[in-house]
C-alpha atoms as a PDB file:
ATOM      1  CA  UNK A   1     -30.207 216.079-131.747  1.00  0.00           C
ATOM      2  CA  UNK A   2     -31.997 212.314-130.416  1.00  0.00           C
ATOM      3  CA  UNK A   3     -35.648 212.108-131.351  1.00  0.00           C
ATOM      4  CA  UNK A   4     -37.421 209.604-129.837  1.00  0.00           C
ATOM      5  CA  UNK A   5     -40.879 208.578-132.463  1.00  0.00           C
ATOM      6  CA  UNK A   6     -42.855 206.203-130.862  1.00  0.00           C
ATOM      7  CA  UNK A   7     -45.304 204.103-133.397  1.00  0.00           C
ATOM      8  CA  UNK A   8     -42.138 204.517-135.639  1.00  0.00           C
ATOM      9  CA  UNK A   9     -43.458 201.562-138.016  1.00  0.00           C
ATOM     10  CA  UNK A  10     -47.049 203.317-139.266  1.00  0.00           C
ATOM     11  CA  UNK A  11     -47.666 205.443-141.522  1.00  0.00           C
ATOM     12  CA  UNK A  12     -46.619 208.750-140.288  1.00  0.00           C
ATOM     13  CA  UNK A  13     -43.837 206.977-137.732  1.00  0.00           C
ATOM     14  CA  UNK A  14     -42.309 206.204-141.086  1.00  0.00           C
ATOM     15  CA  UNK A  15     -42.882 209.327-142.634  1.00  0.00           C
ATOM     16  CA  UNK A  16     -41.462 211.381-139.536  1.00  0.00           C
ATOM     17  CA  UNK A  17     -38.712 209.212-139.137  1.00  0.00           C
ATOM     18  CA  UNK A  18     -37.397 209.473-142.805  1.00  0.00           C
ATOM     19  CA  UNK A  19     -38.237 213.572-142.748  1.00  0.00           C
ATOM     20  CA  UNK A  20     -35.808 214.125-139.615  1.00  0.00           C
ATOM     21  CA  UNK A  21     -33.220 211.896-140.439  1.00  0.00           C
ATOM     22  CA  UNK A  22     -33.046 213.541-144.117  1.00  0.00           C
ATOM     23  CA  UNK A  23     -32.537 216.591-141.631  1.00  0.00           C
ATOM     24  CA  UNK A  24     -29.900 215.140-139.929  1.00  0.00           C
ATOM     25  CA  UNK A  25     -31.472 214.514-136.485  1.00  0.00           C
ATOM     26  CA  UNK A  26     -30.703 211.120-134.866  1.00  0.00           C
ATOM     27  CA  UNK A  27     -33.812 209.642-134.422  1.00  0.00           C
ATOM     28  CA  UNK A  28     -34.875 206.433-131.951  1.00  0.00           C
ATOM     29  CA  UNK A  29     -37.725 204.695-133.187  1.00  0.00           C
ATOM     30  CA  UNK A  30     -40.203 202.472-130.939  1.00  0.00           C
ATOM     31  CA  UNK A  31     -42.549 200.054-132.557  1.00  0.00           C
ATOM     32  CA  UNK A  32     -44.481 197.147-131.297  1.00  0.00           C
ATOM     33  CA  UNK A  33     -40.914 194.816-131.605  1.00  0.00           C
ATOM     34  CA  UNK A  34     -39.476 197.373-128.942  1.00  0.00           C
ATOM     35  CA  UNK A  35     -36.940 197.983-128.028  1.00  0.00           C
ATOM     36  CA  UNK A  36     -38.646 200.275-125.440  1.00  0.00           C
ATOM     37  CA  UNK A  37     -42.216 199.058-123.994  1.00  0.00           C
ATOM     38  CA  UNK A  38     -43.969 202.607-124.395  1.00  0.00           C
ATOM     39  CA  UNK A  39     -46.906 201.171-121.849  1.00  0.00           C
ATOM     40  CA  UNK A  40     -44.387 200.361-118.935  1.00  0.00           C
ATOM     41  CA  UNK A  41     -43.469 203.398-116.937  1.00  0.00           C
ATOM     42  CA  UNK A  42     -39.705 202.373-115.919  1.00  0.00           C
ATOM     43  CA  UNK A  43     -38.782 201.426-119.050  1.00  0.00           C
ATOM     44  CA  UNK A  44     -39.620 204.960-120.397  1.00  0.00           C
ATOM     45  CA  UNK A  45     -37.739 206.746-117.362  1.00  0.00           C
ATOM     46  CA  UNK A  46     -34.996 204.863-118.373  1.00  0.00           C
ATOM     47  CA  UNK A  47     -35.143 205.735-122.161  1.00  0.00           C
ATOM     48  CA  UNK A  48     -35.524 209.211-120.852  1.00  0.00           C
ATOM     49  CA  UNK A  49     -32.624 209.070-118.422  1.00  0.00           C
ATOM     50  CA  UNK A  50     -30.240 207.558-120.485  1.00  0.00           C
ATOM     51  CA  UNK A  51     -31.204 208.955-123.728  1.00  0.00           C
ATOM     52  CA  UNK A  52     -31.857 212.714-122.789  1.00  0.00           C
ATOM     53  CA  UNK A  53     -33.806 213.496-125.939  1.00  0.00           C
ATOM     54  CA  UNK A  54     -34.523 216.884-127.301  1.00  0.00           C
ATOM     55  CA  UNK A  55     -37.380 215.817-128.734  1.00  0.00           C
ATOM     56  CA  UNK A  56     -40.390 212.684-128.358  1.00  0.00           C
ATOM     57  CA  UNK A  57     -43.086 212.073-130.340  1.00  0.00           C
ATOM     58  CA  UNK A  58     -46.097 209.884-129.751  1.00  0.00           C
ATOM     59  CA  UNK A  59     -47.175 208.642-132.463  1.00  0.00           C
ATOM     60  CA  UNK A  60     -48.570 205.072-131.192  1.00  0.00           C
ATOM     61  CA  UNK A  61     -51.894 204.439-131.351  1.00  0.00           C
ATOM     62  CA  UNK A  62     -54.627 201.115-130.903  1.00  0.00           C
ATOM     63  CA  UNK A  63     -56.717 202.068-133.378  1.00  0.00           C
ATOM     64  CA  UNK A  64     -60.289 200.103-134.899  1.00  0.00           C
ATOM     65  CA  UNK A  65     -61.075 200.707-138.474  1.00  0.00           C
ATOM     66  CA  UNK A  66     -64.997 201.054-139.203  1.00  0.00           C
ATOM     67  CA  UNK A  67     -64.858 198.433-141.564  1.00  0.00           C
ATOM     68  CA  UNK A  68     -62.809 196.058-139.144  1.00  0.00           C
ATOM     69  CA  UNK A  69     -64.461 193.218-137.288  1.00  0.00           C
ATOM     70  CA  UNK A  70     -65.706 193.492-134.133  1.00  0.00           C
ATOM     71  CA  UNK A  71     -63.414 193.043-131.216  1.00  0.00           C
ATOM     72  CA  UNK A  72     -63.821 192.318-127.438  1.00  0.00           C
ATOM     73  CA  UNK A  73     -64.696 195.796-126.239  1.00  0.00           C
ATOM     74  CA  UNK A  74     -62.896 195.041-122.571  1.00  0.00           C
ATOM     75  CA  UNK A  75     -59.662 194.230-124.067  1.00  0.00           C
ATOM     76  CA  UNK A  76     -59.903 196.979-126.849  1.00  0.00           C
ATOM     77  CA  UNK A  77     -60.755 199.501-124.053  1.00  0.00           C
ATOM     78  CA  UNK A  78     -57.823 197.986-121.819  1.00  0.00           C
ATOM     79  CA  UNK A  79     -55.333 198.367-125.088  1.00  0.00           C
ATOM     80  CA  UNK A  80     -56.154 201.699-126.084  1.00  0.00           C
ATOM     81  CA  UNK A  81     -55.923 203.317-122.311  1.00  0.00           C
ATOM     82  CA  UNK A  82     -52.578 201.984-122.195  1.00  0.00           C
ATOM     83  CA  UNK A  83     -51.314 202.933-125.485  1.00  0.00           C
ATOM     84  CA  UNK A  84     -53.490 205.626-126.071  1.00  0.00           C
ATOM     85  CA  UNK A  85     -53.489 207.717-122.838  1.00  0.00           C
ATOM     86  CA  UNK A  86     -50.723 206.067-120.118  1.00  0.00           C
ATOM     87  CA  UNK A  87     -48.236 206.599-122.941  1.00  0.00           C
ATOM     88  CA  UNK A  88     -48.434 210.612-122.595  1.00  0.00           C
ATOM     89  CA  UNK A  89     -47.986 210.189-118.116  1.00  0.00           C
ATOM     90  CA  UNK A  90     -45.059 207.975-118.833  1.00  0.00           C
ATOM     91  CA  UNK A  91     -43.346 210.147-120.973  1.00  0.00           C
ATOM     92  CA  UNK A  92     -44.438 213.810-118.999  1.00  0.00           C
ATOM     93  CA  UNK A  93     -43.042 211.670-115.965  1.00  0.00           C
ATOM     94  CA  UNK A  94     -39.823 211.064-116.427  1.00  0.00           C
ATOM     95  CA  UNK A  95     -39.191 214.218-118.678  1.00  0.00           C
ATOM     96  CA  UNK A  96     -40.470 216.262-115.510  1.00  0.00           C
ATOM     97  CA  UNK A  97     -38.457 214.074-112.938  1.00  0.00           C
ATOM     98  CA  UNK A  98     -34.859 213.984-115.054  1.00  0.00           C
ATOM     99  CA  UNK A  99     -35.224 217.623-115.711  1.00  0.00           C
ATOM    100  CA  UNK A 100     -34.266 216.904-119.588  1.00  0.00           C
ATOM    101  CA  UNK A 101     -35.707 220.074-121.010  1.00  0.00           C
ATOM    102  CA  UNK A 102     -37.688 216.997-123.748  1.00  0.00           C
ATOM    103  CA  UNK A 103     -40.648 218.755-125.736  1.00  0.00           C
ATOM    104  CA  UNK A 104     -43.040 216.101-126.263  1.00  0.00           C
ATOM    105  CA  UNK A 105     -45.388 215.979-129.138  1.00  0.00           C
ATOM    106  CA  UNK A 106     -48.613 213.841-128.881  1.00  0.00           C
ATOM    107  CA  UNK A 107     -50.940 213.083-131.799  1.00  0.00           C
ATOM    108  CA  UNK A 108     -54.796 212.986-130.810  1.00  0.00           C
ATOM    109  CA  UNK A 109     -57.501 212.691-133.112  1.00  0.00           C
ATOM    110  CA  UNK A 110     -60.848 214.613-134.817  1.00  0.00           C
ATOM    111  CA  UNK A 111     -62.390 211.514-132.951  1.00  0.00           C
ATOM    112  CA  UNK A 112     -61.957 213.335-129.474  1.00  0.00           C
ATOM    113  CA  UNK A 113     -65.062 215.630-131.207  1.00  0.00           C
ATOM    114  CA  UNK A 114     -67.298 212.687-131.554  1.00  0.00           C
ATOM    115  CA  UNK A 115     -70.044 212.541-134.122  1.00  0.00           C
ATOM    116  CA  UNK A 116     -70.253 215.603-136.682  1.00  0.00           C
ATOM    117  CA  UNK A 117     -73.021 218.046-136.861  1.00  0.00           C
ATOM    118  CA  UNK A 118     -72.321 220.496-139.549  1.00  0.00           C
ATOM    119  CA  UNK A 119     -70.086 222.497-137.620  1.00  0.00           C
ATOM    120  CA  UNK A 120     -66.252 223.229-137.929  1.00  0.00           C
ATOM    121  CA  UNK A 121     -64.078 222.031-135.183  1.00  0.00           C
ATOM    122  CA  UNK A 122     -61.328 223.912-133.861  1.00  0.00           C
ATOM    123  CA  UNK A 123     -59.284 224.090-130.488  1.00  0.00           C
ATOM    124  CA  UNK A 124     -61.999 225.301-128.213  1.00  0.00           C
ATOM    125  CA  UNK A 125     -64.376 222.827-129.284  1.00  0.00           C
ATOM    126  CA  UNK A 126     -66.374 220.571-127.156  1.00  0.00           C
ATOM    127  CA  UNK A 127     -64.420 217.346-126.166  1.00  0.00           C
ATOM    128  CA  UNK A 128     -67.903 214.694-126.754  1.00  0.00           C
ATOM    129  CA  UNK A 129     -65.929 211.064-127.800  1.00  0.00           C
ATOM    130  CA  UNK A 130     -68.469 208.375-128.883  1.00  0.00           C
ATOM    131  CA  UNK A 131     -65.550 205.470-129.268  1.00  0.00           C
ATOM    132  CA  UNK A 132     -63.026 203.827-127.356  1.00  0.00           C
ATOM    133  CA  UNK A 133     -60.906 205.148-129.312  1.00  0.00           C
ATOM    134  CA  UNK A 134     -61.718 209.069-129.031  1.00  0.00           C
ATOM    135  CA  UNK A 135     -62.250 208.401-125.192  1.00  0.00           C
ATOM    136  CA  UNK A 136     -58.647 207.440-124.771  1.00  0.00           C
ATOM    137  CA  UNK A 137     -57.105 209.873-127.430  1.00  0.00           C
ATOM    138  CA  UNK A 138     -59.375 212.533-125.406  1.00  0.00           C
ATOM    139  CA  UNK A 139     -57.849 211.683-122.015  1.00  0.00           C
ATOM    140  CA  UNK A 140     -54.506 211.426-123.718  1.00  0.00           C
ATOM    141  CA  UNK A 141     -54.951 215.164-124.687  1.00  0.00           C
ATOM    142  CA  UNK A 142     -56.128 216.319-121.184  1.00  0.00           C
ATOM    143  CA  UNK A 143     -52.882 214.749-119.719  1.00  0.00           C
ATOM    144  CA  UNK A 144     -51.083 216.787-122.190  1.00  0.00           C
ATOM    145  CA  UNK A 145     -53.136 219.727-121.072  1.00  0.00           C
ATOM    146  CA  UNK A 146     -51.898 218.935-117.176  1.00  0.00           C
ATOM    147  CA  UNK A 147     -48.825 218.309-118.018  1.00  0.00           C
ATOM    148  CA  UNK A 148     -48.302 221.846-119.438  1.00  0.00           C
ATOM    149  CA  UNK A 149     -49.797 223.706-116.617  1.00  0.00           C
ATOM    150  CA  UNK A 150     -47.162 221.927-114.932  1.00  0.00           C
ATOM    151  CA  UNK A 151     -44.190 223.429-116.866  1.00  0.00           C
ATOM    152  CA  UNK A 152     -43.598 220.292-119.222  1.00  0.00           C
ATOM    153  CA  UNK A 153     -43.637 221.237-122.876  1.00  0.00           C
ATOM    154  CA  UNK A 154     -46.285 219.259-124.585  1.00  0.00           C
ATOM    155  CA  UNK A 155     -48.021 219.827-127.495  1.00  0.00           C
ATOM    156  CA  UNK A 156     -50.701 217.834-129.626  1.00  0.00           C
ATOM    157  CA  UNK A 157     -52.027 217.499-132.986  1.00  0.00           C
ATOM    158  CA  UNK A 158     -55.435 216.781-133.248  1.00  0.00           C
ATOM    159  CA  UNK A 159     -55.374 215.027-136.594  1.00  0.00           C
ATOM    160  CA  UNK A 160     -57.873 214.786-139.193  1.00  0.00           C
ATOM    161  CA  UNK A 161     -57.888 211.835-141.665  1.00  0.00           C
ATOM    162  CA  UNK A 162     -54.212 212.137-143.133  1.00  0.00           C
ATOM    163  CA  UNK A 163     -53.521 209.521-145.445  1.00  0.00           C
ATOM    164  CA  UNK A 164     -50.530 207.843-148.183  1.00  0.00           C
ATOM    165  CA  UNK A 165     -49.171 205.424-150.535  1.00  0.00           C
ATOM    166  CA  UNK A 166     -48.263 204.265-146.355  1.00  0.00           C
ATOM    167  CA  UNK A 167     -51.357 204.057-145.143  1.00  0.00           C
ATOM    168  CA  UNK A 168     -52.932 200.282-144.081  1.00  0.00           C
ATOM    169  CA  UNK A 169     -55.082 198.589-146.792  1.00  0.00           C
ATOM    170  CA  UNK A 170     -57.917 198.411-143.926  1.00  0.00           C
ATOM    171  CA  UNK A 171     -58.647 202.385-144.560  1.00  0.00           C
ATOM    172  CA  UNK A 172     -61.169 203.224-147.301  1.00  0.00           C
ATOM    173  CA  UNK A 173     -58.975 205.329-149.164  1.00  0.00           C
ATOM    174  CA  UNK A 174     -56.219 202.552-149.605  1.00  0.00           C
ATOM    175  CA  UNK A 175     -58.500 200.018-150.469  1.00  0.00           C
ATOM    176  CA  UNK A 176     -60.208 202.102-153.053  1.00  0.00           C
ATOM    177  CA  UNK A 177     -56.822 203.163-154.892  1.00  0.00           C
ATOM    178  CA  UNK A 178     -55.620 199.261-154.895  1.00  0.00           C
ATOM    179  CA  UNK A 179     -58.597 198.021-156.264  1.00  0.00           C
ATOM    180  CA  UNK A 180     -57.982 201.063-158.916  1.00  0.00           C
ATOM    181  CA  UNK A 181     -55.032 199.093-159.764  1.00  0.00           C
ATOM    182  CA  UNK A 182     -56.070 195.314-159.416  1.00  0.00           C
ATOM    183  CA  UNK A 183     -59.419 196.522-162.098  1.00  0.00           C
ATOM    184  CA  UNK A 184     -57.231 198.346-164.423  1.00  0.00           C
ATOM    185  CA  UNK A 185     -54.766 195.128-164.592  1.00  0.00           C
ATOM    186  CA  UNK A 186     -58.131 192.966-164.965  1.00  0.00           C
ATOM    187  CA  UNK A 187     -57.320 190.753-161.658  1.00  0.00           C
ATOM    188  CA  UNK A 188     -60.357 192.468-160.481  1.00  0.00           C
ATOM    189  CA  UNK A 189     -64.124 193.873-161.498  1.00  0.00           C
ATOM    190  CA  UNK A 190     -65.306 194.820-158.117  1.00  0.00           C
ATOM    191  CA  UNK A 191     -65.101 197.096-155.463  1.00  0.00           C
ATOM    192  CA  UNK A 192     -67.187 196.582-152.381  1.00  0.00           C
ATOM    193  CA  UNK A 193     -67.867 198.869-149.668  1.00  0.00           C
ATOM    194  CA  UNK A 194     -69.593 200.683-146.678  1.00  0.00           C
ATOM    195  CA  UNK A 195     -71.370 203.510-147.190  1.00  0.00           C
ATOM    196  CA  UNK A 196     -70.723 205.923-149.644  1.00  0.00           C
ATOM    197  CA  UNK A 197     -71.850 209.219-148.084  1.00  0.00           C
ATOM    198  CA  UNK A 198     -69.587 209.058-145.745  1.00  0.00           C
ATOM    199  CA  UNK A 199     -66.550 210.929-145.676  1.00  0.00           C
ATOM    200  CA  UNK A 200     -64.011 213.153-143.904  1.00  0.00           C
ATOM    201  CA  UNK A 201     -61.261 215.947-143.782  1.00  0.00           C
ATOM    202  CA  UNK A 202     -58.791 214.332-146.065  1.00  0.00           C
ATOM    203  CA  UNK A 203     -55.040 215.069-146.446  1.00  0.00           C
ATOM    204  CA  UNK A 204     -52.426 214.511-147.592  1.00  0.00           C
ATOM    205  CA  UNK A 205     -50.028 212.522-145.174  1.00  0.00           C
ATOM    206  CA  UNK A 206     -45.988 214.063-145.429  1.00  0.00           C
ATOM    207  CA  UNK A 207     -47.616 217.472-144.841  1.00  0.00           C
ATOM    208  CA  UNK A 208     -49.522 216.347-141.684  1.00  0.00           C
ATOM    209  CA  UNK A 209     -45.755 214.906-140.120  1.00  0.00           C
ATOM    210  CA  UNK A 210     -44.718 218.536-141.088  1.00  0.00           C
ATOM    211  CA  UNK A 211     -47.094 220.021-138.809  1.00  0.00           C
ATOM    212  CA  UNK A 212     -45.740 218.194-136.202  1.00  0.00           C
ATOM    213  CA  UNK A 213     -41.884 219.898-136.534  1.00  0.00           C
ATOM    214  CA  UNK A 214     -43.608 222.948-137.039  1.00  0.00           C
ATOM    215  CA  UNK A 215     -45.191 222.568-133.354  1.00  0.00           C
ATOM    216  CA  UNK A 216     -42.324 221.580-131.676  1.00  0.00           C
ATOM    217  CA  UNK A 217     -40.588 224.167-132.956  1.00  0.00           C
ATOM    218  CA  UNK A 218     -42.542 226.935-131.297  1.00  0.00           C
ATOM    219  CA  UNK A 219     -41.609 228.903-128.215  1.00  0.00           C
ATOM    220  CA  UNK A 220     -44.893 228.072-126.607  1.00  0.00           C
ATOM    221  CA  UNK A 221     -46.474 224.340-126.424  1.00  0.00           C
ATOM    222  CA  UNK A 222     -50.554 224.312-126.970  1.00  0.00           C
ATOM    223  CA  UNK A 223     -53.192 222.365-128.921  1.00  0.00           C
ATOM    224  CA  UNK A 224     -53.551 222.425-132.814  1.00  0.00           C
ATOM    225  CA  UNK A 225     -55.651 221.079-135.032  1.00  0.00           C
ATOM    226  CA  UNK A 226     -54.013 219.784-138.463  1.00  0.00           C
ATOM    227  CA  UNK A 227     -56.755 218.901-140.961  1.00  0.00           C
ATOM    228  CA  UNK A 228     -57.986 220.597-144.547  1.00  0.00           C
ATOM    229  CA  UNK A 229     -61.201 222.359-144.170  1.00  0.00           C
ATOM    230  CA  UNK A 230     -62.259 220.624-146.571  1.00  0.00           C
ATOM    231  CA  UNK A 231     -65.157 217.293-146.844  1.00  0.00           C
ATOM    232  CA  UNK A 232     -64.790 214.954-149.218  1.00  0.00           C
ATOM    233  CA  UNK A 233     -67.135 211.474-149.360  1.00  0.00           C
ATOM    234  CA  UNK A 234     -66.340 207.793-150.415  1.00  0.00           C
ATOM    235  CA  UNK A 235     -68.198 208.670-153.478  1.00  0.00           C
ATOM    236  CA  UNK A 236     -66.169 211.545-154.283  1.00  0.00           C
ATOM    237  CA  UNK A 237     -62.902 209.410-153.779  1.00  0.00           C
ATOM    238  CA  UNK A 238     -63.738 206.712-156.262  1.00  0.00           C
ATOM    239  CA  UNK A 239     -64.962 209.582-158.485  1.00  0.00           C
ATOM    240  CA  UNK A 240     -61.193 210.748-158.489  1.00  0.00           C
ATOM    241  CA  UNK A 241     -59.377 208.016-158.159  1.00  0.00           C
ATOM    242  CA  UNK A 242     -61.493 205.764-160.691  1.00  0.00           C
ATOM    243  CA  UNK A 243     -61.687 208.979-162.669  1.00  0.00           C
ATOM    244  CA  UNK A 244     -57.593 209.520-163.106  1.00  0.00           C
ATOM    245  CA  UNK A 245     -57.485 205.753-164.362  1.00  0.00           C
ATOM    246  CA  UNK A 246     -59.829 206.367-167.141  1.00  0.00           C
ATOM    247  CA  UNK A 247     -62.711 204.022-165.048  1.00  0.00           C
ATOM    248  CA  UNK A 248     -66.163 204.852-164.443  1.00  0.00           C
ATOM    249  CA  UNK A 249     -66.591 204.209-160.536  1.00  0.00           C
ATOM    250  CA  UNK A 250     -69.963 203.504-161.269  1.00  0.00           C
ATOM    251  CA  UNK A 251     -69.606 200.353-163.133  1.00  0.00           C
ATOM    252  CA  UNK A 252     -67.237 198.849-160.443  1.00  0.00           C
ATOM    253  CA  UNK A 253     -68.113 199.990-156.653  1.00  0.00           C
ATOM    254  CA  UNK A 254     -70.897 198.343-154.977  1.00  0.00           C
ATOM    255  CA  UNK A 255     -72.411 199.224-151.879  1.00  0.00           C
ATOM    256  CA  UNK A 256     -72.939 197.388-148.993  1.00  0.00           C
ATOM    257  CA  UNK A 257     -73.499 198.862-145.852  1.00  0.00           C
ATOM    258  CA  UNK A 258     -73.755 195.895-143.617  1.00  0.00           C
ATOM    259  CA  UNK A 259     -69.110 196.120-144.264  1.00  0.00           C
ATOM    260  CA  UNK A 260     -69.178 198.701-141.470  1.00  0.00           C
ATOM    261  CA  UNK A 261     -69.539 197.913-137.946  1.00  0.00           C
ATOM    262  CA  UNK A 262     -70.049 201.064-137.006  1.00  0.00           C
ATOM    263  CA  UNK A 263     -70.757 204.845-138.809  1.00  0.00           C
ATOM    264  CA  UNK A 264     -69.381 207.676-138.230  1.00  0.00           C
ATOM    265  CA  UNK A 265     -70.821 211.407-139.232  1.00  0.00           C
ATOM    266  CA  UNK A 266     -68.237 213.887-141.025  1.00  0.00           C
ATOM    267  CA  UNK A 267     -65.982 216.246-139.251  1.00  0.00           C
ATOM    268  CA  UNK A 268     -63.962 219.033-140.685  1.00  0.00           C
ATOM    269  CA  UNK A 269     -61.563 220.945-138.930  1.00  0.00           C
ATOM    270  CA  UNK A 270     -60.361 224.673-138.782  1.00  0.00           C
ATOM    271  CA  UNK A 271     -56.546 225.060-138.675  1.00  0.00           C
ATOM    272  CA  UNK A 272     -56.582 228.183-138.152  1.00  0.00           C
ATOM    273  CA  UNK A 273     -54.103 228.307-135.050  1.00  0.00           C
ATOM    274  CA  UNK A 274     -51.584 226.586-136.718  1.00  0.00           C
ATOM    275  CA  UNK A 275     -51.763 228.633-140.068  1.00  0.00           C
ATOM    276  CA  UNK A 276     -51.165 231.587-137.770  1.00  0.00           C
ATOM    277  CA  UNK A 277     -48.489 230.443-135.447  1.00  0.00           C
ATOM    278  CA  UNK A 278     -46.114 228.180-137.786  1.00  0.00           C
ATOM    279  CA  UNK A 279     -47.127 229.491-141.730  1.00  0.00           C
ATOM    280  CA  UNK A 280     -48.427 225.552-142.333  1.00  0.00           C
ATOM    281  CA  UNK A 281     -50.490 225.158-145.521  1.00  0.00           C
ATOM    282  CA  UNK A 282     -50.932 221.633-147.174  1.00  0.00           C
ATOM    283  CA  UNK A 283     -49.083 221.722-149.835  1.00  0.00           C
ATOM    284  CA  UNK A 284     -50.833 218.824-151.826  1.00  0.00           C
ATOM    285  CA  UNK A 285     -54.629 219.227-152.339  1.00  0.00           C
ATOM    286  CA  UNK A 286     -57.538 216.634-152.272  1.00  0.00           C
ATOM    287  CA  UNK A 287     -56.577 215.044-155.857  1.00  0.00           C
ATOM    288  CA  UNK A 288     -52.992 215.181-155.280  1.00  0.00           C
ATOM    289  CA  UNK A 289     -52.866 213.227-152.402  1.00  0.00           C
ATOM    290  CA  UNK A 290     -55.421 210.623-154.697  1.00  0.00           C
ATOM    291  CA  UNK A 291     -53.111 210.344-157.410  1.00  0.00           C
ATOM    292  CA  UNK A 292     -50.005 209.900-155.510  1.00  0.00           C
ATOM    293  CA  UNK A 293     -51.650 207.028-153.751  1.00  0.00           C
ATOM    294  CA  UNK A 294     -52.686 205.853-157.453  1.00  0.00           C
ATOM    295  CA  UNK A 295     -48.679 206.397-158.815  1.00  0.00           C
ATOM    296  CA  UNK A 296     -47.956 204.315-155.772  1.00  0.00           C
ATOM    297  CA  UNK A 297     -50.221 201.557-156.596  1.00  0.00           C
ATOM    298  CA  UNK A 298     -48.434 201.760-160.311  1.00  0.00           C
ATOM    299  CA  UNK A 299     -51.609 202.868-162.078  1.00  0.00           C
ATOM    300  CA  UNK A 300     -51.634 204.059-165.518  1.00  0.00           C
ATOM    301  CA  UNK A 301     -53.541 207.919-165.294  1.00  0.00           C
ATOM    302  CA  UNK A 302     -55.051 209.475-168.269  1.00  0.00           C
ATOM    303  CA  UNK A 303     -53.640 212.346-167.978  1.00  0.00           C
ATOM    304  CA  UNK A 304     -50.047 213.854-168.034  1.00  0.00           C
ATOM    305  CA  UNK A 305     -49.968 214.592-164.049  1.00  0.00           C
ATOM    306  CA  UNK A 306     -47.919 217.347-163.088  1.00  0.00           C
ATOM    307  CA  UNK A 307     -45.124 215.680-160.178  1.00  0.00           C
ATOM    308  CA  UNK A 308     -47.067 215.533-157.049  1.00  0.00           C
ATOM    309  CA  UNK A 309     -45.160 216.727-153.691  1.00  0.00           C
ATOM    310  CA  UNK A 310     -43.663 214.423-151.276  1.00  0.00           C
ATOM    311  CA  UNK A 311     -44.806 216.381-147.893  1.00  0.00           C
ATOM    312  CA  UNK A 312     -43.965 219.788-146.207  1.00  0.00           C
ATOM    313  CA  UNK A 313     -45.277 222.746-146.891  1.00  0.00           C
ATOM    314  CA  UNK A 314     -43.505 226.720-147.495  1.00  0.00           C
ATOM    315  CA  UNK A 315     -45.351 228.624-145.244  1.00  0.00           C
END
């Protein structure tokens, strides 16, 4: 079976990509170097055409960290629409005009919710974006929602904060775990960052590209929300992760809040739907997923840790 995995070089295009080939599926992969310009609506048709895939997921995404520096909002805004959103019409397109029977798999975001406010999000919550980055992974999920009613199979993940030994060293939770390391070898004494109240609906990475099979594999396509239920902070990460190390967080992480350039409130999500309808559970909990980003990193723990699971879950 050809899967097509667009964003193929991230963090969970890599993950995805080594789950289904260990499966044996042939899989395509589409990254920024190509070979297939996901923003260009003939050069998809043709992928489509030619390629007749069983299965696509889009996993591509222009994406602005908190803590990265501000960009020019008309060219982010012009990025992310075509990534983000015309991505999911170019794809529905052709798989709806070649008749190729393609289920199509599109990952949206917790940030199509828009700030937190104490309540859990689920499926039939409120679509209320506050960045350019939820407004074009919200429009991307309406298109999926069209799409459907038209008799393409499409289904999304709206993910919570997933995250890796993968995952970019702009993201909190990798730059807390490698500064772990650098502190413990001595190259370092410091840790600075953003706020630490803030937080989110962590997991744990391999189990979130799981989800994704598990969708596609249904009979019927629909909307599911992969995340935890459970809120963690910044401070509660260091806690853990200076913790395993044998490192008192307190002595090392300063706070600065001018790092961000913008703040977020928490969000935690309710997968409810796709406990019911696929058996998913993560299978690696909040300080699992910290110390296998700290093995990663090649930091010494304290403690004898039991072997921490590389992603999927048994249902």
């Amino acid at each position: 079976m050809t899967v097509v995995v667009t964003g193929a070089s991230g963090q969970d295009g890599t993950l995805l990509t080594n789950l289904l080939g260990a499966r044996g599926h042939e899989v395509f992969p589409l990254s920024r170097a190509g070979p297939v310009d996901i923003t260009d609506a003939q050069s998809v048709a043709r992928l489509i055409a030619d390629e007749r895939p069983r299965q696509v997921y889009l996993l591509a995404a222009v994406q602005h960290s908190s803590e990265d520096p501000p960009v020019d909002s008309r060219e982010l805004a012009r990025d992310s629409h075509r990534v983000n959103t015309l991505s999911v019409q170019h794809f529905a397109e052709a798989i709806e005009r070649y008749e190729t029977g393609t289920r199509l798999f599109y990952a949206a975001s917790s940030h199509v919710f828009g700030p937190g406010d104490g309540t859990v999000r689920d499926e039939d919550s409120g679509l209320r974006p506050h960045s350019i980055y939820g407004v074009s992974k919200a429009a991307g999920l309406l298109a999926c929602q069209v799409y459907r009613a038209r008799g393409v199979f499409v289904s999304t993940g709206i993910m919570f904060n997933h995250e890796s030994p993968l995952r970019a060293e702009k993201f909190v939770t990798r730059k807390i775990v490698r500064a772990v390391a650098r502190i413990q070898r001595g190259a370092a004494d410091e840790l600075v960052l953003g706020r630490l109240d803030a937080g989110a609906d962590w997991g744990y990475a391999p189990d979130y590209v799981e989800a994704m099979i598990r969708i596609l594999a249904l009979d019927e396509p629909d909307d599911f929300v992969v995340a935890t239920g459970e809120y963690h902070t910044v401070a509660e990460f260091c806690a853990a992760a200076f913790g395993m190390a044998g490192l008192d967080w307190r002595e090392h992480v300063r706070e600065r809040p001018s790092v961000l350039t913008r703040h977020r409130q928490p969000l935690v999500g309710d997968a409810g739907r796709l406990r019911e309808r696929t058996g998913w559970r993560p299978s690696v909990d909040f300080r699992g997923m910290v110390r296998a980003m700290l093995v990663a990193e090649g930091v010494r723990l304290i403690d004898e840790a039991r072997p921490v699971a590389t992603g999927g879950t048994d249902g």
